[in-house]
PDB file of N, CA and C in Angstrom:
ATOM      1  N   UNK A   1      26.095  21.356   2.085  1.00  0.00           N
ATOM      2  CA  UNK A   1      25.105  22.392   2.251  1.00  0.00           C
ATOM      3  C   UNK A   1      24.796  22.568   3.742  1.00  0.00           C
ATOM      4  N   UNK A   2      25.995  22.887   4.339  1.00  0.00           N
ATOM      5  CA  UNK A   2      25.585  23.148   5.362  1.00  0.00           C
ATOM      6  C   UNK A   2      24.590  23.906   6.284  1.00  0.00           C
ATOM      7  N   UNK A   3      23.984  24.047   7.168  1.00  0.00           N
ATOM      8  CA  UNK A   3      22.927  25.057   7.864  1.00  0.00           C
ATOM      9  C   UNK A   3      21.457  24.097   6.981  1.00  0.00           C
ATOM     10  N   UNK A   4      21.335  23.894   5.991  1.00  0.00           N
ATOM     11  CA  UNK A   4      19.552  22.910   5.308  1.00  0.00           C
ATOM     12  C   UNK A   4      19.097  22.001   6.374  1.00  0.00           C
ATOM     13  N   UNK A   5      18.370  22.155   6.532  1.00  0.00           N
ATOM     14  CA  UNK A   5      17.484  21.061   7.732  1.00  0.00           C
ATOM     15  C   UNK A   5      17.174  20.265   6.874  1.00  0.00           C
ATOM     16  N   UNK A   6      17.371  18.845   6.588  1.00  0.00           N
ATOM     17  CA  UNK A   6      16.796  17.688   6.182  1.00  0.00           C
ATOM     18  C   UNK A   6      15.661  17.229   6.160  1.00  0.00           C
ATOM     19  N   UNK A   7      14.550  17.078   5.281  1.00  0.00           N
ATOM     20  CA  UNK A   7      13.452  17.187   4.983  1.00  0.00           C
ATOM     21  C   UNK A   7      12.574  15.720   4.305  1.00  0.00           C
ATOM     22  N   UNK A   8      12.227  14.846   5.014  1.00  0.00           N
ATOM     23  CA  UNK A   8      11.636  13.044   4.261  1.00  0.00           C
ATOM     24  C   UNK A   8      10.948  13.002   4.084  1.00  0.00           C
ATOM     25  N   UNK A   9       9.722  12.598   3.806  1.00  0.00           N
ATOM     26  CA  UNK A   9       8.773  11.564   4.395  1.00  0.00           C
ATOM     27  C   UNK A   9       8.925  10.149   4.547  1.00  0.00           C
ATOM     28  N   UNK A  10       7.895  10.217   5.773  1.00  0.00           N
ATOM     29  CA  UNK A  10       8.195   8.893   6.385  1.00  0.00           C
ATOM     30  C   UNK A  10       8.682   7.690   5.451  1.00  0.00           C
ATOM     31  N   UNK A  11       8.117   7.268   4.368  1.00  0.00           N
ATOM     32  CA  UNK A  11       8.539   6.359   2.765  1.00  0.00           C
ATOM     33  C   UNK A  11       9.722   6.540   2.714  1.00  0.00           C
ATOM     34  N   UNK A  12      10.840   7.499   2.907  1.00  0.00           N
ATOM     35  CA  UNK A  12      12.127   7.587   2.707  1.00  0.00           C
ATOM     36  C   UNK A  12      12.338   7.212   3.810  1.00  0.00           C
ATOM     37  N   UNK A  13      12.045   7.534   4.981  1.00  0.00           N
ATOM     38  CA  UNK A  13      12.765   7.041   5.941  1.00  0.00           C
ATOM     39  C   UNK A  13      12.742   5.419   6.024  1.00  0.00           C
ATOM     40  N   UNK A  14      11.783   4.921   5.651  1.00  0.00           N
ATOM     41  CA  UNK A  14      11.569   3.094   5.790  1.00  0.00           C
ATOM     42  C   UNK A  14      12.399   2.821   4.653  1.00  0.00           C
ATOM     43  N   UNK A  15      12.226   3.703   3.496  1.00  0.00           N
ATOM     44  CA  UNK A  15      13.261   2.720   2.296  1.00  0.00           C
ATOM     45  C   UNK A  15      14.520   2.766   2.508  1.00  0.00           C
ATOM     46  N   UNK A  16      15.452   3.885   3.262  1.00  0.00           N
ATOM     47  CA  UNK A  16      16.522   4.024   3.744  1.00  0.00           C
ATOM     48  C   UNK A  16      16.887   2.955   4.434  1.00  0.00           C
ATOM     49  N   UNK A  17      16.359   2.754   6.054  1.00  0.00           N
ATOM     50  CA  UNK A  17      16.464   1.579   6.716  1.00  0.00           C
ATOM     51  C   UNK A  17      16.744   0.343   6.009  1.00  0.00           C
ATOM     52  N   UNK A  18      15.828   0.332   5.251  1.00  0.00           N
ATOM     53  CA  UNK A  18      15.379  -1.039   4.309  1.00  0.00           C
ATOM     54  C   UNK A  18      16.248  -1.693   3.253  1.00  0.00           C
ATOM     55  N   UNK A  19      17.250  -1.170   3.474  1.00  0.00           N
ATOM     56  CA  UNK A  19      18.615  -1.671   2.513  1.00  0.00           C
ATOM     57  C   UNK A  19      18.957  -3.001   3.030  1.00  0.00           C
ATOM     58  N   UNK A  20      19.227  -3.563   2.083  1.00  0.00           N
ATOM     59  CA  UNK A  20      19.241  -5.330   2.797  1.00  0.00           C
ATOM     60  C   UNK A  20      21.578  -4.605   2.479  1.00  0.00           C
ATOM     61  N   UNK A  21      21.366  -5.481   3.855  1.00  0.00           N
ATOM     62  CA  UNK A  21      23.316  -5.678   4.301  1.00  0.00           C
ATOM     63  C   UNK A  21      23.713  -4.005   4.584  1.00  0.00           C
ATOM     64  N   UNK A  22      22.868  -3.227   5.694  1.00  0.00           N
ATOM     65  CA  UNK A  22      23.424  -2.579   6.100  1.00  0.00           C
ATOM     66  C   UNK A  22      24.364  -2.441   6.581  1.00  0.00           C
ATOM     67  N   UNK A  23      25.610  -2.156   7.385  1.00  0.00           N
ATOM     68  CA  UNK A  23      26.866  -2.426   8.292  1.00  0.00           C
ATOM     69  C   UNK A  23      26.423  -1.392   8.977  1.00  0.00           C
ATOM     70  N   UNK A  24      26.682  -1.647  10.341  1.00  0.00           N
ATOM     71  CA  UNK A  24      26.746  -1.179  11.922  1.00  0.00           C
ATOM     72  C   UNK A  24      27.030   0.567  11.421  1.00  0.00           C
ATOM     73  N   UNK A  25      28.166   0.909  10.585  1.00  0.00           N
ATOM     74  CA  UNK A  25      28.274   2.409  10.236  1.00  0.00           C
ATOM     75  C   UNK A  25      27.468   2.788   9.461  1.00  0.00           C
ATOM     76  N   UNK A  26      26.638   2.050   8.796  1.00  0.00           N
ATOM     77  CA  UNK A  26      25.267   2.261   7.923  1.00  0.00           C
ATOM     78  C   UNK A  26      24.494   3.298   8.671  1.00  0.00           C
ATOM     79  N   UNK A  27      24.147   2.161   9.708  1.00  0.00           N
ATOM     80  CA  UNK A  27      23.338   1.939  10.527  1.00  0.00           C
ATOM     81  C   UNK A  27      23.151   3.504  11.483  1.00  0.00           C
ATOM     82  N   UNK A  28      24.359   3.295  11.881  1.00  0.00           N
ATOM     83  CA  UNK A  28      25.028   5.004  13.399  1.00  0.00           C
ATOM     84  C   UNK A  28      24.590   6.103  12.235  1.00  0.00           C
ATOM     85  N   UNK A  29      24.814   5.723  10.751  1.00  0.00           N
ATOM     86  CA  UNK A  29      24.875   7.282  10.171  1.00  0.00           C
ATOM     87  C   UNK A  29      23.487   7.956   9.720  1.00  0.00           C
ATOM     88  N   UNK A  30      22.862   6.520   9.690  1.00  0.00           N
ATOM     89  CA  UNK A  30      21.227   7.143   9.277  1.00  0.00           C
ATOM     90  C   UNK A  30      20.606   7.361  10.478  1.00  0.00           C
ATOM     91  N   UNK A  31      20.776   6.806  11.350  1.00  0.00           N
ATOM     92  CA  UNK A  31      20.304   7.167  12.014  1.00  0.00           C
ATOM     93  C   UNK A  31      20.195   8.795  13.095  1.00  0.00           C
ATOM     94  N   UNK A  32      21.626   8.996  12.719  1.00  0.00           N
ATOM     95  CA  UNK A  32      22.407  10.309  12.996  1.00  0.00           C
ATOM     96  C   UNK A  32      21.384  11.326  12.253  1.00  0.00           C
ATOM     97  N   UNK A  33      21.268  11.182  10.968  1.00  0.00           N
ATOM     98  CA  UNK A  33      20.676  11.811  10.126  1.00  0.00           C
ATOM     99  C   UNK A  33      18.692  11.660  10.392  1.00  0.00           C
ATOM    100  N   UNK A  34      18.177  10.539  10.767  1.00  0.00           N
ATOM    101  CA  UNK A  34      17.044  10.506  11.049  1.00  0.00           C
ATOM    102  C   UNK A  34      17.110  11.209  11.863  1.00  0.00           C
ATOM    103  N   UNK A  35      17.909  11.815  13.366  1.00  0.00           N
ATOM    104  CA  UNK A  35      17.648  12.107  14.374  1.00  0.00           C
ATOM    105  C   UNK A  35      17.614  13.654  13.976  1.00  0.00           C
ATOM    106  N   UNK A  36      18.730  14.151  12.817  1.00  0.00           N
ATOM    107  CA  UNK A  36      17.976  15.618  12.895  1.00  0.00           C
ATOM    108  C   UNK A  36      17.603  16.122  11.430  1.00  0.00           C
ATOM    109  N   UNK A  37      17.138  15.161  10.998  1.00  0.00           N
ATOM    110  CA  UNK A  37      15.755  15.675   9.907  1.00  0.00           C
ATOM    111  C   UNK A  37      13.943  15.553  10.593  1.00  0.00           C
ATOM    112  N   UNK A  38      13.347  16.418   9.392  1.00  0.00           N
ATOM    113  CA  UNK A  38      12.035  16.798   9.565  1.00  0.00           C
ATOM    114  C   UNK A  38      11.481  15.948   9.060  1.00  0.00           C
ATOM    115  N   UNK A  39      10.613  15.104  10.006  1.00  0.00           N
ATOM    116  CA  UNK A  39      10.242  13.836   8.580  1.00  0.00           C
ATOM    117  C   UNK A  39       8.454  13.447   8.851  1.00  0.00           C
ATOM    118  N   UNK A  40       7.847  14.082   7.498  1.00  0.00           N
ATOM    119  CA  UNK A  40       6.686  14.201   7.568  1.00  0.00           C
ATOM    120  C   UNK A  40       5.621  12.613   7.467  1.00  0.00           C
ATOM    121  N   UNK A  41       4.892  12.574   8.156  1.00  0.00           N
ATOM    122  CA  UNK A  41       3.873  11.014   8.199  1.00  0.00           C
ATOM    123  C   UNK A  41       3.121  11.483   7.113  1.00  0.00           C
ATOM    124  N   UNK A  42       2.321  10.593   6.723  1.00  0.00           N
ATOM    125  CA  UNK A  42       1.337  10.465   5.801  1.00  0.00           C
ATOM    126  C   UNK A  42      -0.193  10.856   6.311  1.00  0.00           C
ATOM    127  N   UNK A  43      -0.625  11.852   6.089  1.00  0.00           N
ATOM    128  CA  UNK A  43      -1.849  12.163   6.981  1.00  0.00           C
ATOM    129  C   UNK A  43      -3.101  12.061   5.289  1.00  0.00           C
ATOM    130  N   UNK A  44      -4.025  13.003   5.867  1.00  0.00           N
ATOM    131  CA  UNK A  44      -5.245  12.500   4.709  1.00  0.00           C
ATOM    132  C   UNK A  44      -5.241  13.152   3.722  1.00  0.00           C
ATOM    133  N   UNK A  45      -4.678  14.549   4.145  1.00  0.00           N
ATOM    134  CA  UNK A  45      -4.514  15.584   2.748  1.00  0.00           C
ATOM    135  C   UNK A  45      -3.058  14.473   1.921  1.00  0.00           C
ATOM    136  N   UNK A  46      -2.207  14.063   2.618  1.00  0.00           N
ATOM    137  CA  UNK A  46      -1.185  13.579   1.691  1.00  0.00           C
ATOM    138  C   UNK A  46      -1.852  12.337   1.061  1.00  0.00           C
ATOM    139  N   UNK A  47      -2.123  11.773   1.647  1.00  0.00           N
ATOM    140  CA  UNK A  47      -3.307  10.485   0.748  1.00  0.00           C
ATOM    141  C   UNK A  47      -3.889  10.608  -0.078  1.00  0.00           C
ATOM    142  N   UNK A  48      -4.295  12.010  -0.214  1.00  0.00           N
ATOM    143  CA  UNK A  48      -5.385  12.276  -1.096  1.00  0.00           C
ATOM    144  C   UNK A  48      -4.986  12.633  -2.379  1.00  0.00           C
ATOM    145  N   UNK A  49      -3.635  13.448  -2.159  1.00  0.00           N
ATOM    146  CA  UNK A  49      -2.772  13.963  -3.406  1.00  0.00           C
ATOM    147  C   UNK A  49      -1.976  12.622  -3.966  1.00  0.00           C
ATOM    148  N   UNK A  50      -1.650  11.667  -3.055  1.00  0.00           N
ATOM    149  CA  UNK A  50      -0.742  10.323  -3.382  1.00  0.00           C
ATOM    150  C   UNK A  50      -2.161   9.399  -4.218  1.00  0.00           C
ATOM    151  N   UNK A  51      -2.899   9.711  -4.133  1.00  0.00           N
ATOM    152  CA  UNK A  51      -4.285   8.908  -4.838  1.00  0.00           C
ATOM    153  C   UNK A  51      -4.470   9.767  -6.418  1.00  0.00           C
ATOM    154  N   UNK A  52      -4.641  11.173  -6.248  1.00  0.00           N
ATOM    155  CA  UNK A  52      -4.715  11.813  -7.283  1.00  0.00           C
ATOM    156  C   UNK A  52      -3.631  11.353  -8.264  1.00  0.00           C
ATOM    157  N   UNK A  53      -1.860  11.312  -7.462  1.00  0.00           N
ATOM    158  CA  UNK A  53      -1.126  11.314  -8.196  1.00  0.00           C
ATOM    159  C   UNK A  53      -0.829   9.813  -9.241  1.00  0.00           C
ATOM    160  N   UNK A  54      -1.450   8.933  -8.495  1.00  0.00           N
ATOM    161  CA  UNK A  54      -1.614   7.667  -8.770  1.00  0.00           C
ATOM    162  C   UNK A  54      -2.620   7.012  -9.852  1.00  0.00           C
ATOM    163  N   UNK A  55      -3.592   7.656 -10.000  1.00  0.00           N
ATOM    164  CA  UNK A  55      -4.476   7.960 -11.070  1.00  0.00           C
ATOM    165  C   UNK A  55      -3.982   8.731 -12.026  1.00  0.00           C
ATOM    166  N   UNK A  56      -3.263   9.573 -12.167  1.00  0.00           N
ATOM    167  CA  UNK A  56      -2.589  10.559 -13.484  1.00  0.00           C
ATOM    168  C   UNK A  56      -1.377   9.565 -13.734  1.00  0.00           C
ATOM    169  N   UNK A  57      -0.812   8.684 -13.176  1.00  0.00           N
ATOM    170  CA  UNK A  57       0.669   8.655 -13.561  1.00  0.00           C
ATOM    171  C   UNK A  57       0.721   6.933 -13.104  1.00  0.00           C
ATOM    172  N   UNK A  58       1.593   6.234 -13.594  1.00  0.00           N
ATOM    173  CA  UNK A  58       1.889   5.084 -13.532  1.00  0.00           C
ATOM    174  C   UNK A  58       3.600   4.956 -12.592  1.00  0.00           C
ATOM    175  N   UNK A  59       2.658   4.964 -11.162  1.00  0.00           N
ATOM    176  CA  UNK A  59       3.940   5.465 -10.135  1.00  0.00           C
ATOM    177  C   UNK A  59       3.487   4.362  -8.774  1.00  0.00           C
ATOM    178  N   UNK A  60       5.172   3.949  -8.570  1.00  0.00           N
ATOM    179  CA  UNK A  60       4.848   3.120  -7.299  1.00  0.00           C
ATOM    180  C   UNK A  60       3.911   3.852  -6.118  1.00  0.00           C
ATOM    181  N   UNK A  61       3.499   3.016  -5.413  1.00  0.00           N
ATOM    182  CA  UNK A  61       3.110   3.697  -4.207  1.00  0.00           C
ATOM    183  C   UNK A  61       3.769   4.213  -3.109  1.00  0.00           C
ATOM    184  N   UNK A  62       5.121   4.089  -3.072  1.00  0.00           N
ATOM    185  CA  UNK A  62       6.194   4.310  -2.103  1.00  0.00           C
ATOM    186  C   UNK A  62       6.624   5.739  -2.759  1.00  0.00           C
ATOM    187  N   UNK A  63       6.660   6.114  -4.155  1.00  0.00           N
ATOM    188  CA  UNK A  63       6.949   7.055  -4.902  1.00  0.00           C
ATOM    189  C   UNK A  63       5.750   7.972  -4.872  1.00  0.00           C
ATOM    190  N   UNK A  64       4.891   7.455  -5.406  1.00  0.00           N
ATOM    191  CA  UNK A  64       4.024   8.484  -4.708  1.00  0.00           C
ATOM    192  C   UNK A  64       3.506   9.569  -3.709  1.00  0.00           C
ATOM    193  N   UNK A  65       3.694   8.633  -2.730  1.00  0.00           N
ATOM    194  CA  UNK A  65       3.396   9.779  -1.180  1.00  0.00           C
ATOM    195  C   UNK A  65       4.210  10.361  -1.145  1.00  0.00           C
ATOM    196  N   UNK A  66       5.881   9.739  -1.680  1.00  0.00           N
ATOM    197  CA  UNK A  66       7.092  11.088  -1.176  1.00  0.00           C
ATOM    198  C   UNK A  66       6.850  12.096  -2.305  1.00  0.00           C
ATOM    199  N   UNK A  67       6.586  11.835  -3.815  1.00  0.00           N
ATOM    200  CA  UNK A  67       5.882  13.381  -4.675  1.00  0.00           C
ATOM    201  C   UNK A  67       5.185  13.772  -4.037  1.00  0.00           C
ATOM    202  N   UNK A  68       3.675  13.181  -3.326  1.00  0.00           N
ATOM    203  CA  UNK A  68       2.599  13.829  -2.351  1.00  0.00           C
ATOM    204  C   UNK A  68       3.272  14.657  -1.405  1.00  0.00           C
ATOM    205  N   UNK A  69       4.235  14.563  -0.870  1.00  0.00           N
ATOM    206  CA  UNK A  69       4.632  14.972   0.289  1.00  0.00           C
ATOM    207  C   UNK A  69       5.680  16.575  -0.058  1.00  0.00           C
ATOM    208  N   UNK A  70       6.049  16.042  -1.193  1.00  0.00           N
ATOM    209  CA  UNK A  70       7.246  17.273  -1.606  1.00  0.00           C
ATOM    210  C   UNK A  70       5.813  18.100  -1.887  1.00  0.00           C
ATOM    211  N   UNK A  71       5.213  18.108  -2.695  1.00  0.00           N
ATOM    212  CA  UNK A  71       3.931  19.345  -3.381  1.00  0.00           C
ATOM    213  C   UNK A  71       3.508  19.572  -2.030  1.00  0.00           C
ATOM    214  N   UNK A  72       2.781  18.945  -1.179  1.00  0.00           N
ATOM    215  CA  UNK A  72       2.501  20.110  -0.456  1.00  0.00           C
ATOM    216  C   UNK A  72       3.236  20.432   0.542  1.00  0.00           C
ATOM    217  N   UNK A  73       4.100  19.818   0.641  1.00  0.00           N
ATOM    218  CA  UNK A  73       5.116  21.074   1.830  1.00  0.00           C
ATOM    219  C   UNK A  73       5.599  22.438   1.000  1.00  0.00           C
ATOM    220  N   UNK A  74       5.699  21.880  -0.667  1.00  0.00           N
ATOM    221  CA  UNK A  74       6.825  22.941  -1.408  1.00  0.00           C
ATOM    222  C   UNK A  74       8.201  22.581  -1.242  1.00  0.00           C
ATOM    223  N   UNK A  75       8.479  21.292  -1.628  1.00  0.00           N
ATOM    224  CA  UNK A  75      10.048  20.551  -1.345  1.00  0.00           C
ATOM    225  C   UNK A  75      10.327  20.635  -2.536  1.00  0.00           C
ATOM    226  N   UNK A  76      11.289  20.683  -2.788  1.00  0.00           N
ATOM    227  CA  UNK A  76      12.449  20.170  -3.718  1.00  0.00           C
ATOM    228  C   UNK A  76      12.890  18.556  -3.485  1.00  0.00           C
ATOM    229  N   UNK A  77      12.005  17.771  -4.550  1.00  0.00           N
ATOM    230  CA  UNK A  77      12.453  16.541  -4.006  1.00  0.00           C
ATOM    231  C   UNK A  77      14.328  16.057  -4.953  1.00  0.00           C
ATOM    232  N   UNK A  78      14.972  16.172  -4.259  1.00  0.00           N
ATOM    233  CA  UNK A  78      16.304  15.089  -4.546  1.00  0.00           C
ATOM    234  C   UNK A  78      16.162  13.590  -4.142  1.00  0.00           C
ATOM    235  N   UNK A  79      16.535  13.206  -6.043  1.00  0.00           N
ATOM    236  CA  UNK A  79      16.834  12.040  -6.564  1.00  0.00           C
ATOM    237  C   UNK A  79      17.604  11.719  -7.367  1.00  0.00           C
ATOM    238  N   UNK A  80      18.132  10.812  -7.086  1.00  0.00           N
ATOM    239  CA  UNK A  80      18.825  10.132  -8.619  1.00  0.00           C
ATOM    240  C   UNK A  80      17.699   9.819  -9.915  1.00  0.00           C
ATOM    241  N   UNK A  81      16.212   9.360  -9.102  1.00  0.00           N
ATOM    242  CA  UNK A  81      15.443   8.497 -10.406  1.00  0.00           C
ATOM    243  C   UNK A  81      14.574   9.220 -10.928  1.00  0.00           C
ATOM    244  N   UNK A  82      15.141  10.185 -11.369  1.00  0.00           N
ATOM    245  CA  UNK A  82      13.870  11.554 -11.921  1.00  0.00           C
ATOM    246  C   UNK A  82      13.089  11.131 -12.634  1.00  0.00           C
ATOM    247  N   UNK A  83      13.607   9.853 -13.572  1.00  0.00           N
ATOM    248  CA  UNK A  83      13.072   9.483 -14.393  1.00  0.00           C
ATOM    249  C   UNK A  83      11.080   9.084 -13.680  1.00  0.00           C
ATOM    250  N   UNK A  84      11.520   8.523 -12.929  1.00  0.00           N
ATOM    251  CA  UNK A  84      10.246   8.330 -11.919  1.00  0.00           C
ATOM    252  C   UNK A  84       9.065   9.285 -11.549  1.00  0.00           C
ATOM    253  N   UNK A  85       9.837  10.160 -11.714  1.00  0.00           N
ATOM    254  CA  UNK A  85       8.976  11.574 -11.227  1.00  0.00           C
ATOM    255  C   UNK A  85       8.389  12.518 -12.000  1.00  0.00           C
ATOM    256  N   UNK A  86       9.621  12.936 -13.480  1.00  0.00           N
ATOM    257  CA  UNK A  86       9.629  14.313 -14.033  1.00  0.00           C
ATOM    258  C   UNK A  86       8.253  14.243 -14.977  1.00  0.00           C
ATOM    259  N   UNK A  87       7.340  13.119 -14.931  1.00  0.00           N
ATOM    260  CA  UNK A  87       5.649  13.525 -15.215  1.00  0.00           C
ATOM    261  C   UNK A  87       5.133  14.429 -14.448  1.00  0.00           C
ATOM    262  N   UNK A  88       5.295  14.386 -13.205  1.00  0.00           N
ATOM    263  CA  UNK A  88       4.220  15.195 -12.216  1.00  0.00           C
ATOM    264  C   UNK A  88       4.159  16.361 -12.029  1.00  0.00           C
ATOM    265  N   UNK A  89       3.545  17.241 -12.653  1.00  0.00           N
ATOM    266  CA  UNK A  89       3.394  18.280 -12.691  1.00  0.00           C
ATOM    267  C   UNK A  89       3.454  19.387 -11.256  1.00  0.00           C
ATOM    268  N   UNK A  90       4.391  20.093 -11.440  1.00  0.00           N
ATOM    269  CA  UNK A  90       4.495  21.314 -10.688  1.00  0.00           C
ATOM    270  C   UNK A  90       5.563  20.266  -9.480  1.00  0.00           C
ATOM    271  N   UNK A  91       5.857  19.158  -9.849  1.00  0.00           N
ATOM    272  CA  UNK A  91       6.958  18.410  -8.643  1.00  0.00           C
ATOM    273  C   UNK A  91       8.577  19.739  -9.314  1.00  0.00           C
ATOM    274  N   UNK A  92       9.347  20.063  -8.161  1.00  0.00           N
ATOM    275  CA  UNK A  92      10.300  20.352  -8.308  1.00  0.00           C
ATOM    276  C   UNK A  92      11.334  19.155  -8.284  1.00  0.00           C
ATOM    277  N   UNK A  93      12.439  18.508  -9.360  1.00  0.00           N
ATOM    278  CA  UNK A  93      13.407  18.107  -8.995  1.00  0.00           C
ATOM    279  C   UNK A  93      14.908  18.108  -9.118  1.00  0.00           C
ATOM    280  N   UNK A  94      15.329  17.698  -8.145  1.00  0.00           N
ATOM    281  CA  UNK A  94      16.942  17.465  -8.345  1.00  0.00           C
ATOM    282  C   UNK A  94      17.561  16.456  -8.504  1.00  0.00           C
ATOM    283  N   UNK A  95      18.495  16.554  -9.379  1.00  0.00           N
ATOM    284  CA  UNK A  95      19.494  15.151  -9.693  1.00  0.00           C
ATOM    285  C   UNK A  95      21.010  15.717  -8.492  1.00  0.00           C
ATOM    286  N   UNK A  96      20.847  15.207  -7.485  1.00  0.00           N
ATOM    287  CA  UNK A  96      22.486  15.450  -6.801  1.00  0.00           C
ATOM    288  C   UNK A  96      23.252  14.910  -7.506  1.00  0.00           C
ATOM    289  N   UNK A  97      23.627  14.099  -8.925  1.00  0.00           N
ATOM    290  CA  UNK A  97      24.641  14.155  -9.463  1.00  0.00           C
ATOM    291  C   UNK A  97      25.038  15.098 -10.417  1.00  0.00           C
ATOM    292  N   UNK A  98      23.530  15.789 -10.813  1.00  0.00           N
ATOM    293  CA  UNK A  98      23.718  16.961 -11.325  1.00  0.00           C
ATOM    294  C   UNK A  98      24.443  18.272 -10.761  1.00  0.00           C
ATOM    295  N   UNK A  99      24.707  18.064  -9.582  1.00  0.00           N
ATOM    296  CA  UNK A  99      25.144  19.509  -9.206  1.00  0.00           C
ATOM    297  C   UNK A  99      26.388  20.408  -9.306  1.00  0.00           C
TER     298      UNK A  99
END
């Protein structure tokens, strides 16, 4: 899909990193990719929706803020673990093996 600007929040970006036995080409390619995606922090409006969402739904907290984060930008969050998600109302998602 070429020309899509790459779109995180910060939670993806740490769980990415966070792969135990990265290799050195792991390493060059995420980072390649951190360097030109948009990758949103956690501010108070997203806290606030990652709290709401956390109270309706029985969802990690790492999962959370990135649903928080897709609703209010208006993301399309892509995942493999929809299963994780497809409670939350008005979340858009994608399975990339679906495509």
């Amino acid at each position: 899909m070429a020309g899509i600007e790459p779109v995180i929040s910060i939670v993806t970006q740490i769980e990415i990193f966070s792969k135990p036995n990265l290799s050195k080409e792991d390493i060059t390619k995420l980072n390649s990719f951190a360097e030109v995606a948009v990758i949103y922090d956690v501010d108070k409006v997203i806290a606030a929706k990652t709290v709401e969402i956390r109270q309706e739904h029985k969802i990690k907290l790492g999962d959370a803020i990135i649903a928080a984060t897709a609703l209010h930008y208006g993301l399309v969050l892509i995942t493999r673990n929809v299963a994780d998600f497809n409670k939350i109302k008005g979340l858009d998602i994608v399975n990339p093996h679906n495509l």
